[in-house]
Protein backbone atom coordinates (compact mmCIF):
# COMPACT_ATOMS: atom_id res chain seq x y z
CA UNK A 1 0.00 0.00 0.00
CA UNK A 2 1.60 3.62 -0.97
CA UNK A 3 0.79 5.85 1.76
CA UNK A 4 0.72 8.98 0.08
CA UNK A 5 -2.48 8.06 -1.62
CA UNK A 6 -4.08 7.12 1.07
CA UNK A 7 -3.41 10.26 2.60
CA UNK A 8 -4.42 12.08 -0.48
CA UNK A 9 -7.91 10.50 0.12
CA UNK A 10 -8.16 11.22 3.27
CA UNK A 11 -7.66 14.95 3.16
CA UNK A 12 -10.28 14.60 0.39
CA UNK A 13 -12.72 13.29 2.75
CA UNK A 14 -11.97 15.96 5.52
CA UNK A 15 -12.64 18.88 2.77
CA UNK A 16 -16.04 17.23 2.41
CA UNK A 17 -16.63 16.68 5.80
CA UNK A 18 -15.77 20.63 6.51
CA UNK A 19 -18.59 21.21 4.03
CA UNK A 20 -21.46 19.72 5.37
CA UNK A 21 -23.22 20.82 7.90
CA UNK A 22 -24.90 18.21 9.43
CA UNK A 23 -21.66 16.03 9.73
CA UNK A 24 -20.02 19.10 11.62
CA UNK A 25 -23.10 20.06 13.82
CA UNK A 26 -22.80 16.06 14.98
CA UNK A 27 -18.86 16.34 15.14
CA UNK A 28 -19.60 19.54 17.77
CA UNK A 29 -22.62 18.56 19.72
CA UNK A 30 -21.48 15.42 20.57
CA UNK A 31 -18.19 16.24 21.98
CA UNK A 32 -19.82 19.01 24.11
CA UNK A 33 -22.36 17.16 25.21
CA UNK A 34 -20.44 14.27 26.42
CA UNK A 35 -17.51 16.34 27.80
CA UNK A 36 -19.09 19.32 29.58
CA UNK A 37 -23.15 18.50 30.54
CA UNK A 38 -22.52 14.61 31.51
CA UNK A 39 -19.52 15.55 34.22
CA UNK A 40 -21.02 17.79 35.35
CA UNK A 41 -24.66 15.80 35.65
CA UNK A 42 -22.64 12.82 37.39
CA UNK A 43 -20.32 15.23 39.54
CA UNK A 44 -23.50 16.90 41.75
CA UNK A 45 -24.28 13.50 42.98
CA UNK A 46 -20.92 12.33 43.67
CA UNK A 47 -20.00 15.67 45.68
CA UNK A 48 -23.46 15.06 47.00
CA UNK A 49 -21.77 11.62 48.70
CA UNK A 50 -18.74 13.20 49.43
CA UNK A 51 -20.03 15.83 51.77
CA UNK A 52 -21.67 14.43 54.61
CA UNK A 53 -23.04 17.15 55.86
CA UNK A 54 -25.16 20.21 54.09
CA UNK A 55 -22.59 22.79 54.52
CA UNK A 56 -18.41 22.35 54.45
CA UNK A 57 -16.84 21.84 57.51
CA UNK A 58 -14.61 24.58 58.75
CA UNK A 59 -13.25 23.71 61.76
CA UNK A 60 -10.89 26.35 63.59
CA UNK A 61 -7.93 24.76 65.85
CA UNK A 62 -6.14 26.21 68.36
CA UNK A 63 -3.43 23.67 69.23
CA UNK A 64 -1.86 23.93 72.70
CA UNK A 65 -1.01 20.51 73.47
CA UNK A 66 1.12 17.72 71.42
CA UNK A 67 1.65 14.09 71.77
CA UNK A 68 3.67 12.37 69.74
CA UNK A 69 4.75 7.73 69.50
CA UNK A 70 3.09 7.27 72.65
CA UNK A 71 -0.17 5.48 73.88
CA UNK A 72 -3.38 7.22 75.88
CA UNK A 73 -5.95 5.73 77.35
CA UNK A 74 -9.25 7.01 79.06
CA UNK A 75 -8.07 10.36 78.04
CA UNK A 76 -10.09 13.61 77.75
CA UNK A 77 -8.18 15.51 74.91
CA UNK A 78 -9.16 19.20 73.58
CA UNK A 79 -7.02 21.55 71.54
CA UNK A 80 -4.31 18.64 71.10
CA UNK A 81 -2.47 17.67 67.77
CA UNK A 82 -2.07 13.60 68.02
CA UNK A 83 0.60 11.96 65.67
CA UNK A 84 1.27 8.56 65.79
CA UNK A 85 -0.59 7.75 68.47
CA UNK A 86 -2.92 5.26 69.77
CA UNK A 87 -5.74 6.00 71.43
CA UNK A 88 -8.30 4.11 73.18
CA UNK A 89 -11.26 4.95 75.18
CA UNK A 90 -10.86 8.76 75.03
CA UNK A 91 -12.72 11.69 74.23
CA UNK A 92 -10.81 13.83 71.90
CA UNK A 93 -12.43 17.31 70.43
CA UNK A 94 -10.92 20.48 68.45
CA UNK A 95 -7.83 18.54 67.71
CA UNK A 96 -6.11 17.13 64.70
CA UNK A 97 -5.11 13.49 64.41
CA UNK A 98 -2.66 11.90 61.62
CA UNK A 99 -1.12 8.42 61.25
CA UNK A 100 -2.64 7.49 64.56
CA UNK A 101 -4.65 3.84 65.75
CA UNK A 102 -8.34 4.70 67.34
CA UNK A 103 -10.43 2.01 69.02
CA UNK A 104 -13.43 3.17 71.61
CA UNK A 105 -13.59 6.55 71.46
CA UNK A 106 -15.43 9.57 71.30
CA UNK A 107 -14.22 12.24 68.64
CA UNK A 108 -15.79 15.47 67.78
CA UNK A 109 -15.22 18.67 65.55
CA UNK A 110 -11.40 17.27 65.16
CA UNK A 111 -9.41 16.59 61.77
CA UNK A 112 -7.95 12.50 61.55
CA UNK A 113 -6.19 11.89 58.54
CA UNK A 114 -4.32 8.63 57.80
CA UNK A 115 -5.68 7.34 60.73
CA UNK A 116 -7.50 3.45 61.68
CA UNK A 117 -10.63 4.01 63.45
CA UNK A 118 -12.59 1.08 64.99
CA UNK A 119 -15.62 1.19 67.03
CA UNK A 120 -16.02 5.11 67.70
CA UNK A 121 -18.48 7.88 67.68
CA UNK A 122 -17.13 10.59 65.34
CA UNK A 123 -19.45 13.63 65.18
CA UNK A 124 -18.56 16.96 63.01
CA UNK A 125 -15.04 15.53 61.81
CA UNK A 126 -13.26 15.88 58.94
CA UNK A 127 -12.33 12.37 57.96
CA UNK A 128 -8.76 12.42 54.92
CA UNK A 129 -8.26 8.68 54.23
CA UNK A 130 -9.63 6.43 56.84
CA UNK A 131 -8.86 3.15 57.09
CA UNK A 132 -10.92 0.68 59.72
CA UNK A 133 -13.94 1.95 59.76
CA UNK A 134 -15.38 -0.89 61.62
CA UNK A 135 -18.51 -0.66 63.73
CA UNK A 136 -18.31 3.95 63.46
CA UNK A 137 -20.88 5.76 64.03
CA UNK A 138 -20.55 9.00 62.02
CA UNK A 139 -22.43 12.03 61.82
CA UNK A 140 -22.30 15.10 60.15
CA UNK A 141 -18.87 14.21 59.22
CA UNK A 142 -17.20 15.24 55.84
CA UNK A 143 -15.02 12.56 54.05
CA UNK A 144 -11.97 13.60 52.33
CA UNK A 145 -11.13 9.87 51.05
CA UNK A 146 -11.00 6.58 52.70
CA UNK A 147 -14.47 5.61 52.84
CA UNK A 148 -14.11 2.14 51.34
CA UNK A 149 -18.10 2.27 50.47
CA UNK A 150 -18.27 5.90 48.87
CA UNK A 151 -14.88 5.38 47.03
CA UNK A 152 -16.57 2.18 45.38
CA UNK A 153 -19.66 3.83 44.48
CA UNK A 154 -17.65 6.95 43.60
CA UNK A 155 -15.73 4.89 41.21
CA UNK A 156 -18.57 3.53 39.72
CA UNK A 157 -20.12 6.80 38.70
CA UNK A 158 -16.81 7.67 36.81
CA UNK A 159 -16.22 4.60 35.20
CA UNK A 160 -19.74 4.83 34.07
CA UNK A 161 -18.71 8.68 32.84
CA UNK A 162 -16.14 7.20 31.08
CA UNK A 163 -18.29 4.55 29.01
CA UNK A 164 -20.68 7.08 27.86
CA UNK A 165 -17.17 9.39 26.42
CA UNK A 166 -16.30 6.27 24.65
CA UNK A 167 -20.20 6.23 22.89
CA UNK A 168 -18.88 9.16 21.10
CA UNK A 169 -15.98 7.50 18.52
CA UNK A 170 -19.05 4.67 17.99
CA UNK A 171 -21.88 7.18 16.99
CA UNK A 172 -19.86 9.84 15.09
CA UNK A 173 -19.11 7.10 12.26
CA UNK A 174 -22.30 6.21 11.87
CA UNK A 175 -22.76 9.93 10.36
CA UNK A 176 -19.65 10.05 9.16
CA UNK A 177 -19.22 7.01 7.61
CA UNK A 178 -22.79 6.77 5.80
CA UNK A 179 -21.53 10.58 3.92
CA UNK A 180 -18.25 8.15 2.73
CA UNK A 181 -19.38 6.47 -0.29
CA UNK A 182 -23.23 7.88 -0.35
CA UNK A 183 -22.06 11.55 -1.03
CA UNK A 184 -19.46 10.34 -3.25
CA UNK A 185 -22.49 9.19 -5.67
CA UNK A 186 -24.68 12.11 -4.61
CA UNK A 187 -21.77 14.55 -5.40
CA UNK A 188 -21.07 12.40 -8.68
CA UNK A 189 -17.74 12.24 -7.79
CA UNK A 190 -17.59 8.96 -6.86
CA UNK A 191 -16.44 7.42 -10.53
CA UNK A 192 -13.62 9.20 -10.98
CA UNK A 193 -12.76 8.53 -7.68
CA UNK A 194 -12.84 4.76 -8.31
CA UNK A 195 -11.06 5.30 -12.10
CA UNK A 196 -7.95 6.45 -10.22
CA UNK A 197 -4.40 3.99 -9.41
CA UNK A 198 -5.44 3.41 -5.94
CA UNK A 199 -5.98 0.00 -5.09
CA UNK A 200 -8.88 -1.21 -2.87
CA UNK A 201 -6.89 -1.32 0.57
CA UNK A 202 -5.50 2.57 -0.43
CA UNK A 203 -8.86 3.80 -0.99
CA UNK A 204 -10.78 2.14 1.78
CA UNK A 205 -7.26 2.88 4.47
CA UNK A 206 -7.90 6.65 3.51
CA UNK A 207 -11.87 6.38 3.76
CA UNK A 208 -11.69 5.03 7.15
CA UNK A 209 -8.05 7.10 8.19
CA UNK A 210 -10.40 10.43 7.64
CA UNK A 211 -13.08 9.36 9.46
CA UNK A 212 -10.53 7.70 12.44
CA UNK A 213 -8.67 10.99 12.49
CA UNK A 214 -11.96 13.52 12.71
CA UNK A 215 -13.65 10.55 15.41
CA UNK A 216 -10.69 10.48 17.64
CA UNK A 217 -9.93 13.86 17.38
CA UNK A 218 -12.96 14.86 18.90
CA UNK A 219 -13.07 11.92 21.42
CA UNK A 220 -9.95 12.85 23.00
CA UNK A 221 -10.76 16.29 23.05
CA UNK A 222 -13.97 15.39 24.87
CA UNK A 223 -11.49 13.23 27.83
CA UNK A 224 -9.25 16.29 28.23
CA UNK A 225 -12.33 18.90 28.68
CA UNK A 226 -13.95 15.81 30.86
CA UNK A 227 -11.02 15.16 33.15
CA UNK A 228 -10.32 18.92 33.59
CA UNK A 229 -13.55 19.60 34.52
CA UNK A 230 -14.02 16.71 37.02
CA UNK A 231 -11.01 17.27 38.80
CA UNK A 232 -12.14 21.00 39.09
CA UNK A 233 -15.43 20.27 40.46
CA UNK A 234 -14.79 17.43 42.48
CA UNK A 235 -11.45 18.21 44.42
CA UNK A 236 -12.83 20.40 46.83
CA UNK A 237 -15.31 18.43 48.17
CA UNK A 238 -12.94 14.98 48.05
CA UNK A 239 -9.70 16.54 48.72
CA UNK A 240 -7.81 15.13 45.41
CA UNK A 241 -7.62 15.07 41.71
CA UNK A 242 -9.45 11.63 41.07
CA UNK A 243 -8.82 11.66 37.09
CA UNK A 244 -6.98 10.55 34.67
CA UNK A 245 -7.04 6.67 36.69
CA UNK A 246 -5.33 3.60 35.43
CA UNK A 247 -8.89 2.64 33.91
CA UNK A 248 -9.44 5.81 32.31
CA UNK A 249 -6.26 5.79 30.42
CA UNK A 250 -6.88 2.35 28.89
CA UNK A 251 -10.57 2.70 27.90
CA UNK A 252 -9.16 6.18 26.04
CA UNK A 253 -6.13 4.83 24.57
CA UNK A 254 -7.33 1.14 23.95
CA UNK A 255 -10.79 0.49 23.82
CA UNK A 256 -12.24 3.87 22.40
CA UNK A 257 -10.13 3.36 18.85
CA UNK A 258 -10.83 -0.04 19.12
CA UNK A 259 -14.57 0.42 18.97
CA UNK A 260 -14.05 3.97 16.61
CA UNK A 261 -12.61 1.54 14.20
CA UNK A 262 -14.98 -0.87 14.47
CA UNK A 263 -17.19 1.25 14.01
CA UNK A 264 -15.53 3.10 10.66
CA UNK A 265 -15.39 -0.40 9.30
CA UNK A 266 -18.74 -1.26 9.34
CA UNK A 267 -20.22 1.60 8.14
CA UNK A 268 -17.86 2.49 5.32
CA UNK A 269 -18.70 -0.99 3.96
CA UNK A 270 -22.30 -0.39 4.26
CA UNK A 271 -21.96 3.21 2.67
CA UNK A 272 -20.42 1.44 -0.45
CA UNK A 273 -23.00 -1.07 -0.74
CA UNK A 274 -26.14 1.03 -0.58
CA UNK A 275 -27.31 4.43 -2.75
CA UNK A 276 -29.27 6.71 0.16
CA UNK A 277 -27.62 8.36 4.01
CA UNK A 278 -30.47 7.43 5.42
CA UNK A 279 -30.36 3.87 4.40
CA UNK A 280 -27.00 3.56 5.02
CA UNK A 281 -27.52 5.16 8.70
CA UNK A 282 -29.99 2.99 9.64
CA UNK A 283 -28.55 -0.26 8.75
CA UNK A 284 -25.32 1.10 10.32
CA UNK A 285 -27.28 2.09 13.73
CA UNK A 286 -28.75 -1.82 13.94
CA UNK A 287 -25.23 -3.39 12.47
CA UNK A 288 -23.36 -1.57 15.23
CA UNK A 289 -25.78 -2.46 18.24
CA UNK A 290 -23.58 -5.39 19.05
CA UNK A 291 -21.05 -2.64 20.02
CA UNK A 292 -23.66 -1.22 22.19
CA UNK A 293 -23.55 -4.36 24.52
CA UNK A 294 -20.15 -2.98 26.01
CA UNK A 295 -22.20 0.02 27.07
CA UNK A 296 -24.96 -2.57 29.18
CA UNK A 297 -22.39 -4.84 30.70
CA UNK A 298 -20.38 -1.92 32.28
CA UNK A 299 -23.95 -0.70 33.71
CA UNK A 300 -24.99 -4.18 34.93
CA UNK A 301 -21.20 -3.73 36.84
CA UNK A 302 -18.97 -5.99 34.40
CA UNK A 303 -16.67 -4.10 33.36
CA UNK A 304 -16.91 -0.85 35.25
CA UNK A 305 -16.05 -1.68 38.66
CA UNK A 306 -12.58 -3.50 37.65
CA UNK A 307 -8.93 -2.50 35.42
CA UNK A 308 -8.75 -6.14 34.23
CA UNK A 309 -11.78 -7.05 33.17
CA UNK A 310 -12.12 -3.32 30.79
CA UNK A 311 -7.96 -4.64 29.79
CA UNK A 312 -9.29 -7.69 28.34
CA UNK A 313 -12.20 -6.44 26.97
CA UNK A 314 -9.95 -4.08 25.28
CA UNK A 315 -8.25 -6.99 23.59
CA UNK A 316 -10.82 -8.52 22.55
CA UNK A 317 -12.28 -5.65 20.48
CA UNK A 318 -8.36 -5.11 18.81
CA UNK A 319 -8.47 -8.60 17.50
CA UNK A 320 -11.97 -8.44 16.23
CA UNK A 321 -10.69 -4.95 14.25
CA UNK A 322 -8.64 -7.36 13.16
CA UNK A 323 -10.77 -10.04 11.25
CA UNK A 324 -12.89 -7.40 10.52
CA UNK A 325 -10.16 -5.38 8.48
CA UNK A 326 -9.41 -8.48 6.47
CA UNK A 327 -12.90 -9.27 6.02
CA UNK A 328 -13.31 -5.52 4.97
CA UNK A 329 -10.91 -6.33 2.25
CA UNK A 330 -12.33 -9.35 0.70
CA UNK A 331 -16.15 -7.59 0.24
CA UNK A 332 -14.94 -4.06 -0.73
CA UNK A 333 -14.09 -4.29 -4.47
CA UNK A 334 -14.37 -1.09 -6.71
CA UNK A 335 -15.79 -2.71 -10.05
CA UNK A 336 -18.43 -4.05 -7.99
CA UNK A 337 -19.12 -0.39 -6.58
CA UNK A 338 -19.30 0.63 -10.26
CA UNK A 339 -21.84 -1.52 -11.29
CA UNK A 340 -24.12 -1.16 -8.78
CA UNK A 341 -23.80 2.61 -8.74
CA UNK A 342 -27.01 3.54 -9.64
């Protein structure tokens, strides 16, 4: 295959593409829609479970006592700063404890950060990554990390955010796509297109490369506008940056141009087969459903609660671009194309 022609076909396409508005108003809407108004639909309920309480916390210490490696117990502590401590059956309030071991106790309007808590009352806190967590009663607390329930549900929602991003390189072909071969015959350009030296696998590598690059493009705009926003909405009610994650970096960088070119595939064969858009964009919508299962198995919690399980399935949609590339090749032929043409 000679590069250079492909390319030369795939600029062609992006001309056309720039001309039509319909493909462009579905390029932009998309993108927006699935970058800026779904983060920040799924970020109100997740601050919602972050803050404990109806208003922020904002405790004011005045520290005039320290411990620091040692163990207290049936303790009354106010205004003290614990650090690696452990603590049993004491009252603490108005104080700050890090990297500290509680068990029994009663702990109110104080900071605890890095800290094991088992079997206390903790009322007004502000909790930063707290492990334990066993048989706590809290109340109007505000969690900063380390709720093992929250983070799962937390991670949920954003995994969930992240499937519905990756809808967008799977729809925008099935505009795209349908305009590849269909507007070549509407346009009556689509003879001399086929009379030219390319071969089959130039002509349908620079078909699909223009619709990959404008697909992507816009896809991975969408993650950087998502993340950005997220982290800015989110961090001060859970005290960190909680994107890009391990699982958002492979669903962007594997799975969405796995399923884009999927996608691109399917519908660039259909486009060449049929003589309307619309027909080609409905048979594309029903041939790409099976793609759609992805999006129901991560709801139903298979693949969005988990790195390995979105890995594999990440795999398994590269090695069906595969077969489906070669497959691609074996129905596209041009004189075909130009007998049918009608």
């Amino acid at each position: 295959m000679r590069l250079d022609r492909a390319i030369i076909v795939a600029k062609k396409d992006l001309s056309e593409f720039a001309k039509n508005r319909y493909i462009m108003m579905t390029i932009v809407m998309m993108p927006l829609v699935a970058s800026v108004i779904l983060p920040i639909v799924y970020v109100v309920p997740i601050n919602q479970l972050s803050r404990q309480s109806s208003a922020d916390l904002n405790l004011d210490f005045q520290i005039t006592l320290e411990f620091n490696n040692v163990t207290l117990t049936d303790a009354t502590l106010i205004d003290t700063r614990l650090d690696h401590v452990v603590l049993s059956n004491c009252i603490v309030r108005n104080s700050i404890i890090e990297n500290s071991t509680v068990d029994n106790s009663n702990l109110n309007q104080s900071r605890i950060a890095y800290t094991t808590v088992t079997d206390s009352m903790l009322e007004r806190c502000v909790l930063v990554n707290l492990t334990g967590d066993a048989g706590n009663t809290v109340r109007k607390s505000q969690y900063m990390g380390g709720n093992e329930e929250l983070n799962k549900l937390q991670a949920l929602m954003f995994n969930v955010l992240l499937i519905l991003l990756i809808m967008t390189p799977v729809t925008i072909p099935t505009v795209t796509a349908s305009y590849s071969f269909v507007g070549e015959k509407v346009n009556r350009s689509l003879e001399p297109l086929l009379a030219t030296p390319t071969t089959d696998l130039e002509l349908l590598a620079g078909k699909s490369g223009s619709i990959f690059a404008v697909s992507m493009g816009a896809t991975w705009l969408s993650f950087i506008v998502a993340v950005v926003l997220v982290d800015i909405l989110t961090e001060p009610f859970l005290g960190y940056y909680p994107l890009p994650n391990a699982y958002w970096i492979v669903g962007i960088l594997l799975l969405a141009p796995g399923m884009c070119l999927m996608s691109i595939l399917v519908n660039v064969i259909i486009s060449s087969r049929v003589n309307d858009v619309r027909v080609s964009q409905q048979i594309g919508g029903v041939l790409i459903l099976p793609v759609l299962l992805f999006f129901f198995f991560s709801l139903a919690g298979v693949l969005s609660t988990a790195l390995l399980p979105m890995l594999v399935f990440s795999l398994i949609i590269l090695l069906a671009d595969c077969l489906i590339v070669l497959l691609s090749l074996r129905i596209f032929n041009r004189e075909e194309i130009l007998v049918n043409w009608k």
